[in-house]
Structures are given as C-alpha cells and as structure tokens.
Protein backbone atom coordinates (compact mmCIF):
# COMPACT_ATOMS: atom_id res chain seq x y z
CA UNK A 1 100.62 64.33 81.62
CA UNK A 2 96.84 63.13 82.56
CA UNK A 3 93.95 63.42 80.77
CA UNK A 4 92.93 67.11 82.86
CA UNK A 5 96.57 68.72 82.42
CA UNK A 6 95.78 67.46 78.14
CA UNK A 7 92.21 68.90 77.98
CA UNK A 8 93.32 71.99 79.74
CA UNK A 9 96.82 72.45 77.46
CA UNK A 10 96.71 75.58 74.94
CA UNK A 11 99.95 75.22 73.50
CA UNK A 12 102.87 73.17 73.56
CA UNK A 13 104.23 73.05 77.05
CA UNK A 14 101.84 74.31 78.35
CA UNK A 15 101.28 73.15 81.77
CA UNK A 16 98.45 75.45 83.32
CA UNK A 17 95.00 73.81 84.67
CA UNK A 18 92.57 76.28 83.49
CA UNK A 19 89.91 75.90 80.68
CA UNK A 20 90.16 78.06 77.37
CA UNK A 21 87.02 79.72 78.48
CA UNK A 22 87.99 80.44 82.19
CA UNK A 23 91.51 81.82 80.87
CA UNK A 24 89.33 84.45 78.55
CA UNK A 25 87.30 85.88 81.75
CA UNK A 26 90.01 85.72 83.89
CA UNK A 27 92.46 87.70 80.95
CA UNK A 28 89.42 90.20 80.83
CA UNK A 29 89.17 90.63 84.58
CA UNK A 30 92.97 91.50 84.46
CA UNK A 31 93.04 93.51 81.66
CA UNK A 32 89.95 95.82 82.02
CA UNK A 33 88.00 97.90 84.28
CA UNK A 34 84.99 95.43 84.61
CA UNK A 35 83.52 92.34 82.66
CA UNK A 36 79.46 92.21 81.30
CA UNK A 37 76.98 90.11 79.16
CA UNK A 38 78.50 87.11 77.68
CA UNK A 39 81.86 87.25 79.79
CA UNK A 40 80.54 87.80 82.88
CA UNK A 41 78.40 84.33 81.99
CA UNK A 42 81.75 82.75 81.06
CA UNK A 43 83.68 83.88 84.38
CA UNK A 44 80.46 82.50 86.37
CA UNK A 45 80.13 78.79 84.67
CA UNK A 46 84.06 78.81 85.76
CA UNK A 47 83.57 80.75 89.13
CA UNK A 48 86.45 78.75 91.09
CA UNK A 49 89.25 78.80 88.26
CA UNK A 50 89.11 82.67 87.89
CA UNK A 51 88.62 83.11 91.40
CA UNK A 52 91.82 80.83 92.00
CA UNK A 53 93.66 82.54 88.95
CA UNK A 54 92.71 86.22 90.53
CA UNK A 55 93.90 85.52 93.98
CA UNK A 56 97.01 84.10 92.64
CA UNK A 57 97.75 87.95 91.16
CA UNK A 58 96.93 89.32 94.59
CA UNK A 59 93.39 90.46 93.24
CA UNK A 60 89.77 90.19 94.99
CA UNK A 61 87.10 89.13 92.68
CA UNK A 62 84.04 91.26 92.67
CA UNK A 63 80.35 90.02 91.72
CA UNK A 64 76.93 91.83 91.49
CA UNK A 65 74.77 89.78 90.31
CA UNK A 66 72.05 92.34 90.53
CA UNK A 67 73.98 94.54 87.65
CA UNK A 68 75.94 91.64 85.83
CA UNK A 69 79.16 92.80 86.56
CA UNK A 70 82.38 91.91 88.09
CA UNK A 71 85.62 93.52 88.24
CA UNK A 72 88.73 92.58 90.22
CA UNK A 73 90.31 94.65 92.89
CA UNK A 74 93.84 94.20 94.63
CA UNK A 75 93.74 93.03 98.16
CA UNK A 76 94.73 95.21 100.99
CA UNK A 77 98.15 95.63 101.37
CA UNK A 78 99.16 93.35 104.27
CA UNK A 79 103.62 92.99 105.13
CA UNK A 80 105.23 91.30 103.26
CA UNK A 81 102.62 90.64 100.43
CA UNK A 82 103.67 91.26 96.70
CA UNK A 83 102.14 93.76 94.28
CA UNK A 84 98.84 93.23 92.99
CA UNK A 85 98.84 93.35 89.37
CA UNK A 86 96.40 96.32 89.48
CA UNK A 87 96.48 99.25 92.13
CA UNK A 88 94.05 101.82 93.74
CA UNK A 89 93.41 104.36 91.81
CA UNK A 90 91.80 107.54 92.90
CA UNK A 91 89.12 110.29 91.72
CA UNK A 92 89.66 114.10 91.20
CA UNK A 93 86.54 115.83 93.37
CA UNK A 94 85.48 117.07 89.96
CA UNK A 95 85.45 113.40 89.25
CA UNK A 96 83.40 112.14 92.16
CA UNK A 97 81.27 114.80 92.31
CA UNK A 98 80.43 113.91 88.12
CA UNK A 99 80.23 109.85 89.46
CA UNK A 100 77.83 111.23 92.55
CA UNK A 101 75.76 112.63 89.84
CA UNK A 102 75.07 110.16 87.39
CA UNK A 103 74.76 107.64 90.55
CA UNK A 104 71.68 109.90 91.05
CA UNK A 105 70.62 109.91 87.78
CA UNK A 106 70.40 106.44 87.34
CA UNK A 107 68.63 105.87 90.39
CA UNK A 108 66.39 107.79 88.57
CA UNK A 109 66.24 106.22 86.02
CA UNK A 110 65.90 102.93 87.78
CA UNK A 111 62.75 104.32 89.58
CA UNK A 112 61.40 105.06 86.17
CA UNK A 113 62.03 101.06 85.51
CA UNK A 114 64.47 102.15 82.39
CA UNK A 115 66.79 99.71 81.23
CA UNK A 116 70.20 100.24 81.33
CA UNK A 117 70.72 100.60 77.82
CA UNK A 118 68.62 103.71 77.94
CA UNK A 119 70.47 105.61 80.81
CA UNK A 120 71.33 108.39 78.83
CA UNK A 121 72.76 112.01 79.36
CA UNK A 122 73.91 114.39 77.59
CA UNK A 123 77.45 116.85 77.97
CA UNK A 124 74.80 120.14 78.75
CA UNK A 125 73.45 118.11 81.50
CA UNK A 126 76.79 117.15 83.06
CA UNK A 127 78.07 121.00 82.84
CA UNK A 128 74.65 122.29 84.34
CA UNK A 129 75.03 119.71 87.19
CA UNK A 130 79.20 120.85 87.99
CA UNK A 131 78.82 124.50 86.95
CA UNK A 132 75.61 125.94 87.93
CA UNK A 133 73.57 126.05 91.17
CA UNK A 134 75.18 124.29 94.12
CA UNK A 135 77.72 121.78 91.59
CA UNK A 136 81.21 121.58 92.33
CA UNK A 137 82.55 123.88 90.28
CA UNK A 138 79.67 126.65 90.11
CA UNK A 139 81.91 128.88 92.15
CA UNK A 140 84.78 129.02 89.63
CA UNK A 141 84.81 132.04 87.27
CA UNK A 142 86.67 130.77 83.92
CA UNK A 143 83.37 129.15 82.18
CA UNK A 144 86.05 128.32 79.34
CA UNK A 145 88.24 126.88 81.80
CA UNK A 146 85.20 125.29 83.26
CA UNK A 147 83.99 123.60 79.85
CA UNK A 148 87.60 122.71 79.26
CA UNK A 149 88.07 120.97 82.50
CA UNK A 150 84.48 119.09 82.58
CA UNK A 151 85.15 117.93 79.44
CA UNK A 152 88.48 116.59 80.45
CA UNK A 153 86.53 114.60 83.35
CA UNK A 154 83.98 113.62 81.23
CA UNK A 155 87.22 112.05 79.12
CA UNK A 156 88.63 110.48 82.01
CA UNK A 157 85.02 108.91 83.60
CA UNK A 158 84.56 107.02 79.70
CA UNK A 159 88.13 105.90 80.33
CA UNK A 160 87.16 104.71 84.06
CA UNK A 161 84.12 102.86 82.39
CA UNK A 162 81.61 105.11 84.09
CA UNK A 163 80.63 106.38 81.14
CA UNK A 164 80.74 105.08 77.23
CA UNK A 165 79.74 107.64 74.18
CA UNK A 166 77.25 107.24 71.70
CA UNK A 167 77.81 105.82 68.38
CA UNK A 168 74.96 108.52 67.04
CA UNK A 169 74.98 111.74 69.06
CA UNK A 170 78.68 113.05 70.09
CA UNK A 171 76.70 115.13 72.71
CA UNK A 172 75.22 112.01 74.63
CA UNK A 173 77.10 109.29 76.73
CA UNK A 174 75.72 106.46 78.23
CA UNK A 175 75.88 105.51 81.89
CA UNK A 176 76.99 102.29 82.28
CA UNK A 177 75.96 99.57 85.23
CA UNK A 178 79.66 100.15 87.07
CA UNK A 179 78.76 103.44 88.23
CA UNK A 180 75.79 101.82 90.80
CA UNK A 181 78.01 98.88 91.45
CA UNK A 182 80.80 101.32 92.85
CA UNK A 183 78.98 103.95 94.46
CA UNK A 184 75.63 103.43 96.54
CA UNK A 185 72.55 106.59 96.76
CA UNK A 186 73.83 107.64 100.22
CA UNK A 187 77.12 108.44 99.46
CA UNK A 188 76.49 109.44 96.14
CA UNK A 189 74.32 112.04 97.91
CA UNK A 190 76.58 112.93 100.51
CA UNK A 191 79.10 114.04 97.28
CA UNK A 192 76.91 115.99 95.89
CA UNK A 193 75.97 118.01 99.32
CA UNK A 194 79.57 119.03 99.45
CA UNK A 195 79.78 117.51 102.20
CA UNK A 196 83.90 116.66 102.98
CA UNK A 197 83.52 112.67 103.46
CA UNK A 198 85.11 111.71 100.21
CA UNK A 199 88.34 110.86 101.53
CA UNK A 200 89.89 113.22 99.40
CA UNK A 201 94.02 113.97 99.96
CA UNK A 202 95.64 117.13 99.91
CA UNK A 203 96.03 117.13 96.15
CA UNK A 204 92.29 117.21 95.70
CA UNK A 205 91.89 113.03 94.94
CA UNK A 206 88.97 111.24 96.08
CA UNK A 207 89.84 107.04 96.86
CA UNK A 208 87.23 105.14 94.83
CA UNK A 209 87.00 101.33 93.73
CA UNK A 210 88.19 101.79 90.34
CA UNK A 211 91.96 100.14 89.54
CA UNK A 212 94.53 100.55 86.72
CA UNK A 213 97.12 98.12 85.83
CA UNK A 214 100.15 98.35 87.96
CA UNK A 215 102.38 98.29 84.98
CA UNK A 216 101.14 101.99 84.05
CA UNK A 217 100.64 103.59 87.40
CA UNK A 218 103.93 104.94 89.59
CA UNK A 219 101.41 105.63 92.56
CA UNK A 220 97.51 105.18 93.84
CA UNK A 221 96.21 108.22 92.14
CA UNK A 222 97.54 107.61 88.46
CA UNK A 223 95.12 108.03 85.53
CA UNK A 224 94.52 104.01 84.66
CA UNK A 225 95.55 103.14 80.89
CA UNK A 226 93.38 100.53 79.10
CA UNK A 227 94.72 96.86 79.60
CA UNK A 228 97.08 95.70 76.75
C-alpha cells in the first residue's frame, strides 16, 4: 500500500482514495436534500473527489456559489445506465404553486437586501397566498379541508428543505436558500399566474429538481424520506 492509499485509509482494509473530509461532503450530498455553511466549504476544498465519488453513483453535482449550496441530482437516464442512487421526485401543484410563492417572496426580500436568515413567513401568509384571491386553491369550498391540506404541504416543503420551522414561533418557518437555487422569478411567476407550464402529469404532480433516495421511492413522484 503507498503512502496516498495509507493517508487516505479509515479503517482496516480499507482501500478507498478519498480524504476523511471529502468522504463527509460527499456522505452529505448522498444522504440529504442539499449541503450549506461549513460543508459546502468542505465539499469545495475537495471539489474533484466528491465530484468523482458523485458520478460514480450516477449523480450530477450541483453548485451555486451565489447561495452556498449544492445538492446532487441523478443524471438523465441514458440505455443501459444503472440507477442513480437518488431519483426525480416530483411536486403536487399545491406544492409548486406554495414553492412559486415563497420564490417571490424572497426575491423580495432580496430586493430589501435581507439576509437569508431573516426570510421569514408565517402559516397565515402561506394560506392567504393558496386560499384567497387568485391562489391555487381559492376556488375550493372546504376551508377545513383547505387548512388541512396546506398544512400538509407546508409539512412536505420543510421535508423537501424549502422550508425549516422556527425554534421560537410554531406559526413562522423560514425560507431557506434552496428554494431560489431551484426555481428562478420567471417561472416562479408563471406558477403563480396559473398558467399550465408546470409540467404537471395527470395525477396533478409538477417535475421539480428536488430528489429522494432511491432506496425509499418505488417511482418519480414518491414523497422523499430523509437520508439514513
């Protein structure tokens, strides 16, 4: 064994090339929805060992550098190509029509030079934006079937990583830098128009960026369950 293969050795036998730290981003990559802040610095200083790692699962690597964030996504399916180790997943319309709006409200935010930590809104906002006026779901008549369903989206958007809840105020979430990374102002305004260019199927999903791990999803449009 040379000196590389004996720096890069984790355990006994082990016979992988990669770097403690490069293994960590490249486990997080894998695992979860998308990587920030310290990790994000770690899968950077070791770029071409994640990059090699991800490719070798049959996942693209991902990086805005404008946001800090990175997240891998499986490569188009091509013949005979194996599984990736994630898979497409897709949105509800109720769900892209919630990711349209906070993609508008943090362009707001950004024009108000707020820092992400601060991109705040709360669950009455979310419901007044689906439920009243022109949102998606103003035209439905069961408001407790509404409040019921938005609050199963807003559920599945914290799961997505769109969205994390605050520690202080049940009633506020946070808006986290994935949802600009995945979704630019022009389409995000096109979803909230109404306008039918979501790519939506017959069963009412919308494709989007986001993946789950291919152990927990059957098809494309399965809910994604947090890494193990």
């Amino acid at each position: 064994m040379d000196e590389q293969d004996t720096t890069a050795a984790l355990f006994e036998g082990d016979t992988g090339d990669m770097s403690a730290p490069a293994r960590l981003a490249a486990i997080a990559l894998k695992r979860d929805r998308y990587i920030s802040g310290s990790v994000y610095d770690t899968a950077m200083d070791n770029l071409d060992q994640v990059t090699r790692s991800l490719n070798n699962d049959m996942l693209e690597l991902v990086v805005n550098e404008r946001y800090r964030i990175m997240y891998a996504t499986p490569v188009p399916d091509a013949g005979q190509n194996p599984r990736s180790l994630k898979t497409r997943v897709s949105l509800r319309r109720e769900e892209a029509a919630l990711l349209a709006f906070l993609r508008i409200r943090v362009l707001e935010y950004e024009n108000l030079h707020m820092p992400a930590d601060e991109w705040l809104v709360s669950f009455e906002e979310i419901r007044a934006a689906l439920a009243t006026g022109a949102g998606y779901l103003a035209s439905r008549n069961d408001e407790e079937g509404v409040i019921k369903l938005i609050g199963a989206t807003v559920s599945s958007m914290t799961t997505y990583g769109y969205l994390e809840r605050s520690a202080d105020d049940e009633t506020m979430l946070r808006i986290t830098e994935l949802v600009p990374v995945v979704l630019d102002r022009t389409l995000a305004q096109t979803w909230l128009d109404g306008k039918d260019e979501t790519g939506g199927t017959d069963d009412g999903l919308v494709a989007t960026n986001g993946t789950s791990n291919a152990a927990d999803a059957d098809t494309d449009a399965d809910v994604p369950e947090e890494g193990e």
